[in-house]
N, C-alpha and C. Protein backbone atom coordinates (compact mmCIF):
# COMPACT_ATOMS: atom_id res chain seq x y z
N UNK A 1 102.52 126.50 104.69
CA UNK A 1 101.91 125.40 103.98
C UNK A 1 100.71 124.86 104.76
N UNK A 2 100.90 124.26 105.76
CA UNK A 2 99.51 124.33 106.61
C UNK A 2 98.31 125.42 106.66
N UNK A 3 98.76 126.21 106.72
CA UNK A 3 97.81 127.46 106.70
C UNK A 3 96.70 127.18 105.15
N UNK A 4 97.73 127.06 104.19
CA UNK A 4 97.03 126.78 103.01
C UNK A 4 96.02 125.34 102.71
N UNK A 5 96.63 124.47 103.80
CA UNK A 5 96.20 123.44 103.51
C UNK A 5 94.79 123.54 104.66
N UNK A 6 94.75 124.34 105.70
CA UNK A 6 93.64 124.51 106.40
C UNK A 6 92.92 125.04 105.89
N UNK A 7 92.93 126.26 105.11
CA UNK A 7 91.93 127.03 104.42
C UNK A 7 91.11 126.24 103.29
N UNK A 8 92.25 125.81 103.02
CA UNK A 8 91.24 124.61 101.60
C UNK A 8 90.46 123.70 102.23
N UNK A 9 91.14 123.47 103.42
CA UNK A 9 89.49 121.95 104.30
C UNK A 9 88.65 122.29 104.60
N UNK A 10 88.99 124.26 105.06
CA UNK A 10 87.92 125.11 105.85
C UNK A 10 86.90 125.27 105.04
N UNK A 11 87.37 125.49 103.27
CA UNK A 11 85.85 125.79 102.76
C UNK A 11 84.99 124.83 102.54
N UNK A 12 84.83 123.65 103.00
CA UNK A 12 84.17 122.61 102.87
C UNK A 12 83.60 122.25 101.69
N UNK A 13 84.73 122.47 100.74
CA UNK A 13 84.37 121.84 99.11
C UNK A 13 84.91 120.93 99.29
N UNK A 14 84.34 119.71 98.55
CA UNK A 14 84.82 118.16 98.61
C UNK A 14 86.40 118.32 97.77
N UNK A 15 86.41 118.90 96.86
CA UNK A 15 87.51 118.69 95.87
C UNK A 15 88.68 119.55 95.98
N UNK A 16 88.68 120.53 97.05
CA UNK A 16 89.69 120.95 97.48
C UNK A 16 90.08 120.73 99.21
N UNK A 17 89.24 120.00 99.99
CA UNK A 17 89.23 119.26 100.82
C UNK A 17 90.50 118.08 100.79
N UNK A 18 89.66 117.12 99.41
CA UNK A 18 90.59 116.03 99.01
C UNK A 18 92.14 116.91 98.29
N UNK A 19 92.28 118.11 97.69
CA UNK A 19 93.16 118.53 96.69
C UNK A 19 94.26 118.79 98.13
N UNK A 20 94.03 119.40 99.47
CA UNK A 20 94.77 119.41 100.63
C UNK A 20 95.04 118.13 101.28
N UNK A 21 94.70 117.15 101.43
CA UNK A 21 94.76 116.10 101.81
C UNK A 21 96.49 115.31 100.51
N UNK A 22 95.65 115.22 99.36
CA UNK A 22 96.81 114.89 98.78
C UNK A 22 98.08 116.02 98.35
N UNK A 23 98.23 116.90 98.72
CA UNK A 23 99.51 118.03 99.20
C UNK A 23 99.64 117.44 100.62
N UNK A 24 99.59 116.95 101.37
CA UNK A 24 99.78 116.44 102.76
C UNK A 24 100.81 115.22 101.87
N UNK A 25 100.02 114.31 100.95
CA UNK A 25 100.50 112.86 101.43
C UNK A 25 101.69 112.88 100.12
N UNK A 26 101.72 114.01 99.19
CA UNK A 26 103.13 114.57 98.67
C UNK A 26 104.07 114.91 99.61
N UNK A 27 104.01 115.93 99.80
CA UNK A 27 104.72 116.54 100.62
C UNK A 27 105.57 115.94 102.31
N UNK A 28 104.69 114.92 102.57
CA UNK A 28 105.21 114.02 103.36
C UNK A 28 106.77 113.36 103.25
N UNK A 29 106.62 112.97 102.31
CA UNK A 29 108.19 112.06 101.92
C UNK A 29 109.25 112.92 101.57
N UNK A 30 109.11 114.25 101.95
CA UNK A 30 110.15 115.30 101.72
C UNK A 30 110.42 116.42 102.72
N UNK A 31 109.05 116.99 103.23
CA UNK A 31 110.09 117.47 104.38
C UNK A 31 108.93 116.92 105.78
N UNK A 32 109.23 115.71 105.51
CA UNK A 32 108.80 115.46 106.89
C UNK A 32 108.91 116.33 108.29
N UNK A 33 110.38 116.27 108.58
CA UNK A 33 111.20 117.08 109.22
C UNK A 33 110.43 118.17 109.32
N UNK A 34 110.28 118.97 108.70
CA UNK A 34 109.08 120.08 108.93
C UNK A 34 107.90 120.19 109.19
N UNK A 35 107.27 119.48 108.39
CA UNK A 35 105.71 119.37 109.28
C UNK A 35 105.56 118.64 110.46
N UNK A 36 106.38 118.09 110.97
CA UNK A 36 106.35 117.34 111.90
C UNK A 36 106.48 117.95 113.19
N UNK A 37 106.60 119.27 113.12
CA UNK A 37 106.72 120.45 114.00
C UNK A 37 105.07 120.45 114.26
N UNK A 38 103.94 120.50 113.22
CA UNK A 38 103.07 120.62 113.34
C UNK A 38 102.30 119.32 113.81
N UNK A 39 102.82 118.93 114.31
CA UNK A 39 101.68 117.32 114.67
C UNK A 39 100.27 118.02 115.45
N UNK A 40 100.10 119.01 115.80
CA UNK A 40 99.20 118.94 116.17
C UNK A 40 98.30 119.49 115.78
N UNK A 41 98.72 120.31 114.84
CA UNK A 41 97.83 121.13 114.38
C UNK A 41 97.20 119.82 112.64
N UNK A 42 98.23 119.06 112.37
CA UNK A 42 97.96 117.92 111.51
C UNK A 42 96.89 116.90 112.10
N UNK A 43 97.50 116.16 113.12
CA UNK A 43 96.33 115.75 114.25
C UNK A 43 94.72 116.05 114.05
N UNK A 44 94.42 117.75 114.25
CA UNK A 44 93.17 117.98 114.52
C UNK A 44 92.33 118.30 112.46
N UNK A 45 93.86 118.46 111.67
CA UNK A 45 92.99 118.35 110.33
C UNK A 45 93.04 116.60 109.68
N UNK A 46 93.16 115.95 110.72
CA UNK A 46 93.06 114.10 109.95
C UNK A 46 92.25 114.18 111.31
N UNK A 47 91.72 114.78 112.14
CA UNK A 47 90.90 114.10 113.11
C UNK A 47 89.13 114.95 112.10
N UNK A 48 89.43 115.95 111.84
CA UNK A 48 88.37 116.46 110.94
C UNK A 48 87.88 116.25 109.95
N UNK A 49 88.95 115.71 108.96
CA UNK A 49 88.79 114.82 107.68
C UNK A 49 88.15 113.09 108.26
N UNK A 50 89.12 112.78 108.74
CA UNK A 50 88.49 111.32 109.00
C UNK A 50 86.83 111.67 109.21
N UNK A 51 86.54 112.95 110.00
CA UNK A 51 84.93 112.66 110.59
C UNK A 51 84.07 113.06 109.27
N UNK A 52 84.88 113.30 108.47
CA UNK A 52 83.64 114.23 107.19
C UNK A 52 82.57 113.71 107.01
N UNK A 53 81.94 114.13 106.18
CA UNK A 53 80.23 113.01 105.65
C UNK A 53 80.64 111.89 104.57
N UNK A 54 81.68 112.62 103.64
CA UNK A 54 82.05 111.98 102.55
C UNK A 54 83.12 110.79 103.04
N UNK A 55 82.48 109.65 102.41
CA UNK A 55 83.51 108.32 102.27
C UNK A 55 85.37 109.06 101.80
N UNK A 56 84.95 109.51 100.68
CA UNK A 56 86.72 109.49 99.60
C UNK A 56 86.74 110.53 100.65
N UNK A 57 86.55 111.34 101.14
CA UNK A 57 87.35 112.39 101.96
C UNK A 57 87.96 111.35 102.48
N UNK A 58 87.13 110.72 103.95
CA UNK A 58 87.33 109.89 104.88
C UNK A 58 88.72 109.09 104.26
N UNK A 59 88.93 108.60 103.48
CA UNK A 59 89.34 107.57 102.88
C UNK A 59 90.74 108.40 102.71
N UNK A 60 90.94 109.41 102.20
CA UNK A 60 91.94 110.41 101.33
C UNK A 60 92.28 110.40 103.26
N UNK A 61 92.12 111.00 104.28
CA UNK A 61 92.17 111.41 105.29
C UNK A 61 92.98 110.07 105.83
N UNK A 62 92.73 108.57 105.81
CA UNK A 62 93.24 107.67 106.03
C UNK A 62 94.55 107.24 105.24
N UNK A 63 94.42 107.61 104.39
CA UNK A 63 95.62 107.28 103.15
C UNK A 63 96.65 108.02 103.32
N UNK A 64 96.11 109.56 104.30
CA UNK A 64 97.45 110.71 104.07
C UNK A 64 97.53 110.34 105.87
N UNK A 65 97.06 110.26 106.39
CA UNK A 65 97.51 109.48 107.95
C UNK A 65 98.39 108.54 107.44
N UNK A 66 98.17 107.96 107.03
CA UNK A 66 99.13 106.40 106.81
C UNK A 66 100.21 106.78 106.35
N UNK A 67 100.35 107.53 105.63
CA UNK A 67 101.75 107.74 104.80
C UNK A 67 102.52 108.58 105.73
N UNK A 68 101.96 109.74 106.69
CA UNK A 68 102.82 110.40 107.30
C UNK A 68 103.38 109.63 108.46
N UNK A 69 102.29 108.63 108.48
CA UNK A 69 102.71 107.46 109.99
C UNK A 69 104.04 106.62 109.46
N UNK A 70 103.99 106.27 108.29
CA UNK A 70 104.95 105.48 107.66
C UNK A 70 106.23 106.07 107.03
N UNK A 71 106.09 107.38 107.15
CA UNK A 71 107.42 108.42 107.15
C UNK A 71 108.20 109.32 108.32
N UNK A 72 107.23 109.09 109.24
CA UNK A 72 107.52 109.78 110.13
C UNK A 72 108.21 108.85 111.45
N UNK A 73 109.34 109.44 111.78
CA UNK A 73 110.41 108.69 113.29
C UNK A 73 108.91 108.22 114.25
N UNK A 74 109.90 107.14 114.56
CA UNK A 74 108.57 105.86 115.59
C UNK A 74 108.22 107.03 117.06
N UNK A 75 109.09 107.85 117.41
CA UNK A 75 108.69 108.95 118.41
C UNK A 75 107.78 109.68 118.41
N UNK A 76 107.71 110.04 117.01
CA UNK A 76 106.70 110.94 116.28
C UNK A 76 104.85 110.42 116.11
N UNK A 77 105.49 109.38 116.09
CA UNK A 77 104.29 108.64 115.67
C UNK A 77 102.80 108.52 116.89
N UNK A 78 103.46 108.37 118.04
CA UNK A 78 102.79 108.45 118.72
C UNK A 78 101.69 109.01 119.05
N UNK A 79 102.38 110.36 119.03
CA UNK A 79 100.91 111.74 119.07
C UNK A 79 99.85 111.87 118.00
N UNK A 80 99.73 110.76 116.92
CA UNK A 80 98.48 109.90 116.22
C UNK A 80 97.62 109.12 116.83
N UNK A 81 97.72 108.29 118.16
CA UNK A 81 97.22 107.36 118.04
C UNK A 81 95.77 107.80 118.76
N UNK A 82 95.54 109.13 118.96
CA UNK A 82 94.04 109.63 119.02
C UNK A 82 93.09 109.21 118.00
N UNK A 83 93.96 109.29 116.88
CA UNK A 83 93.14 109.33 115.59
C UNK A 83 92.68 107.51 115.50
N UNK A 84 93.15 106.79 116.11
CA UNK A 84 92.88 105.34 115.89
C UNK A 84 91.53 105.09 115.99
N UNK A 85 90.21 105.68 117.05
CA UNK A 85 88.57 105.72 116.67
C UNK A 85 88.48 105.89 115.53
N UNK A 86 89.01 107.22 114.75
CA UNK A 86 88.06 107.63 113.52
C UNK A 86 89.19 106.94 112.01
N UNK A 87 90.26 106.82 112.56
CA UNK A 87 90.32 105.83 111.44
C UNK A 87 89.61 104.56 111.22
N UNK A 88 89.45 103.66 112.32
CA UNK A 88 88.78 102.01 112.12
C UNK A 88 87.35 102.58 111.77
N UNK A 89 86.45 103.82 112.54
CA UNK A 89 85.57 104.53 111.96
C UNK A 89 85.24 104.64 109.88
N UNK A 90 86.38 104.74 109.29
CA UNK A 90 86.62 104.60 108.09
C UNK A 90 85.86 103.52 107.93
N UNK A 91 86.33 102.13 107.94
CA UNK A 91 85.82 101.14 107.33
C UNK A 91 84.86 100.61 107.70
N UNK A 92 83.79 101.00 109.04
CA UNK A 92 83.07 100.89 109.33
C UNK A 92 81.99 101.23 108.83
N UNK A 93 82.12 102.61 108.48
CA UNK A 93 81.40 103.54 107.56
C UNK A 93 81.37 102.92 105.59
N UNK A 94 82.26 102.57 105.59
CA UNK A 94 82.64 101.99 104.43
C UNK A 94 81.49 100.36 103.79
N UNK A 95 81.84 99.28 105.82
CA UNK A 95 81.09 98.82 105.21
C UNK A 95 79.93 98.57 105.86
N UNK A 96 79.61 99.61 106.06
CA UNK A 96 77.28 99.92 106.31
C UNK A 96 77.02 100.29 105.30
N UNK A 97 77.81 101.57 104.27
CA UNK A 97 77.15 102.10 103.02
C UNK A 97 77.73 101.06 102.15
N UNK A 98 78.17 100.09 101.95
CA UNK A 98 78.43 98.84 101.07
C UNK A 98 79.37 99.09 100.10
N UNK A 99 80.04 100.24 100.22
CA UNK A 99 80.75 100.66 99.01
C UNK A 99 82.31 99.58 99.31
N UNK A 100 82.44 99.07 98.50
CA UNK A 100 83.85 97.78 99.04
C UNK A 100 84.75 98.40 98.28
N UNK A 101 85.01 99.41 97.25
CA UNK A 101 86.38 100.16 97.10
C UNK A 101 86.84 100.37 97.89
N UNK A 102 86.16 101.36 98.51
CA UNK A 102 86.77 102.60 99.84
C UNK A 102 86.81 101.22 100.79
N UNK A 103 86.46 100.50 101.20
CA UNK A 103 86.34 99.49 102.14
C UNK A 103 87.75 98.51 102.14
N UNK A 104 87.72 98.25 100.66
CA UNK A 104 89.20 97.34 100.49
C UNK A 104 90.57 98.22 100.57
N UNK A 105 90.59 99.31 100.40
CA UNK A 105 91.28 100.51 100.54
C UNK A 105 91.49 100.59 101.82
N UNK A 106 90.71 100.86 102.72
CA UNK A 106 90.98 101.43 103.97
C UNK A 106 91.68 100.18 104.85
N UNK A 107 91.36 98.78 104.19
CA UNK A 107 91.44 97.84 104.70
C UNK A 107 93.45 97.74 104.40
N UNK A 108 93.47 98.11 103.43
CA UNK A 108 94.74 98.04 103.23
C UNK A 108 95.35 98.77 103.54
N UNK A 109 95.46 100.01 103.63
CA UNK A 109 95.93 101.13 104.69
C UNK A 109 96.23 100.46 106.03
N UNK A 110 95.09 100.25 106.60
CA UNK A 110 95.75 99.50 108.32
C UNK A 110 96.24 98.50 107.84
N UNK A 111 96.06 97.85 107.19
CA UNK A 111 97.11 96.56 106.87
C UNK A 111 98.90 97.17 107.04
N UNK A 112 98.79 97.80 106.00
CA UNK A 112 99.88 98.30 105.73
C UNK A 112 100.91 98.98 106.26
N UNK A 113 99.64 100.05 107.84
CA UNK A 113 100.27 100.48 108.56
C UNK A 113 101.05 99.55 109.58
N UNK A 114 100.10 98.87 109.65
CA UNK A 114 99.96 97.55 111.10
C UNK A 114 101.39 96.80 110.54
N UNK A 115 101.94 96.72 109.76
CA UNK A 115 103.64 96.00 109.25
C UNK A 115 104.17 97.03 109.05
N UNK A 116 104.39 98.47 108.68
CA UNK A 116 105.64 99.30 109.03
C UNK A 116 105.32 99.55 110.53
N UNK A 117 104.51 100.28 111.51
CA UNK A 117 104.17 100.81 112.46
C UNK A 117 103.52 99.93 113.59
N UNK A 118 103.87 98.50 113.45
CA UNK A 118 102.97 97.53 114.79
C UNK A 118 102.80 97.73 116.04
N UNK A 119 103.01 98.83 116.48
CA UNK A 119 102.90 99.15 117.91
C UNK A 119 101.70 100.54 117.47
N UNK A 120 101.38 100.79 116.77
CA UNK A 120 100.81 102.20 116.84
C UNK A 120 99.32 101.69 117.32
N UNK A 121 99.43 100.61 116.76
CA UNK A 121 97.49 100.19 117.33
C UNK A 121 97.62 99.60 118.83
N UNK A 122 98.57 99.28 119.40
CA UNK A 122 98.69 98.89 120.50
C UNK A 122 97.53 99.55 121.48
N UNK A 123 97.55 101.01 122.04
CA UNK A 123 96.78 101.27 123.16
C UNK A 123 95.18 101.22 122.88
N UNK A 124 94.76 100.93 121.55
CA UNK A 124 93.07 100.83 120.86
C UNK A 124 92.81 99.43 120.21
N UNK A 125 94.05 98.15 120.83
CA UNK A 125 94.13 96.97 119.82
C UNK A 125 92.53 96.32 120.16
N UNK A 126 91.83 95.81 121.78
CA UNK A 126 91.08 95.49 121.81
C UNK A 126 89.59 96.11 121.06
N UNK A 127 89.75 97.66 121.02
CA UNK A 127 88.47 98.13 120.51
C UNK A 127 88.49 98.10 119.09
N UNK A 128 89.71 98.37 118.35
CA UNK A 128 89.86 98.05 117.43
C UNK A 128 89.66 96.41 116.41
N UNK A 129 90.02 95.58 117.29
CA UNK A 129 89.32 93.72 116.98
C UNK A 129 88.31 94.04 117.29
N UNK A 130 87.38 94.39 118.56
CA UNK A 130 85.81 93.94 118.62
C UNK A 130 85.32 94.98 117.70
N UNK A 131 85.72 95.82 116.88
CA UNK A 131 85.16 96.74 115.79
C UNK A 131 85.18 96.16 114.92
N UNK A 132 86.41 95.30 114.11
CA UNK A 132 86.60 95.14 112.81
C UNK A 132 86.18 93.48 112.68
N UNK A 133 85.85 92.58 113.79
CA UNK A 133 86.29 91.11 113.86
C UNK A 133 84.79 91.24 113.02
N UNK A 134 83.76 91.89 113.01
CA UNK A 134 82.30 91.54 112.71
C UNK A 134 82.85 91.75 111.16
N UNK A 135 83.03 92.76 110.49
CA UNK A 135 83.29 93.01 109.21
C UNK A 135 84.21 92.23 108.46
N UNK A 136 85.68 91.96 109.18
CA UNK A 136 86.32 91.00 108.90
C UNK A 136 85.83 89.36 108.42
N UNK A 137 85.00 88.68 109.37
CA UNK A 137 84.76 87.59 109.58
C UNK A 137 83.07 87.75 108.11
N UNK A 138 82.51 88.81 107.89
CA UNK A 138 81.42 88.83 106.73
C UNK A 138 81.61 88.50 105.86
């Protein structure tokens, strides 16, 4: 399943990019247990998605992070918290190009994570406030 889901990010079409992303954030709430073997190889395709050009990638990339963070044992969770730059990266990006969907979205994602998972922002909490306090407080 990974394999399939790499090949579809690899061809760098937006719509099967996003079509692997959401087979990630299905497939999550069922066999966790299994992909979870792969954290790392998951890791480096939400560290690739988060960086895309495209916002909804970016965004799809944050949404299927979140859900596997929010299904996956608090042990597990850990070997994510690389990804904590290019997620707050999300809404940053979100709001320079002004688009406030993807912006209120992403906003709710860390919300959301930040009350099942409150320790996951722990080791990026300061860079993470002096990132978001400017956008927050606009």
């Amino acid at each position: 399943m990974i394999n399939l889901v790499n090949q579809l990010i690899a061809t760098g079409v937006e719509s099967k990019i996003d079509a692997a992303l959401q087979i990630f954030n299905g497939l999550f709430g069922y066999i966790m247990d299994h992909m979870i073997q792969y954290k790392t190889d998951l890791a480096k395709v939400f560290q690739d998605t988060l960086r895309h050009k495209s916002l909804d990638i970016k965004l799809a990339s944050l949404q299927a992070v979140s859900n596997l963070l929010s299904t996956a044992e608090r042990k597990d969770v850990k070997a994510f918290t690389e990804l904590i730059p290019d997620m707050t990266n999300v809404i940053k990006a979100s709001f320079e190009d002004g688009d406030e969907v993807v912006l209120e979205d992403a906003l709710v994602e860390f919300n959301e994570l930040a009350e099942i998972e409150p320790l996951f922002f722990k080791p990026y909490f300061q860079q993470v406030y002096a990132e978001l306090k400017p956008i927050i407080a606009s």
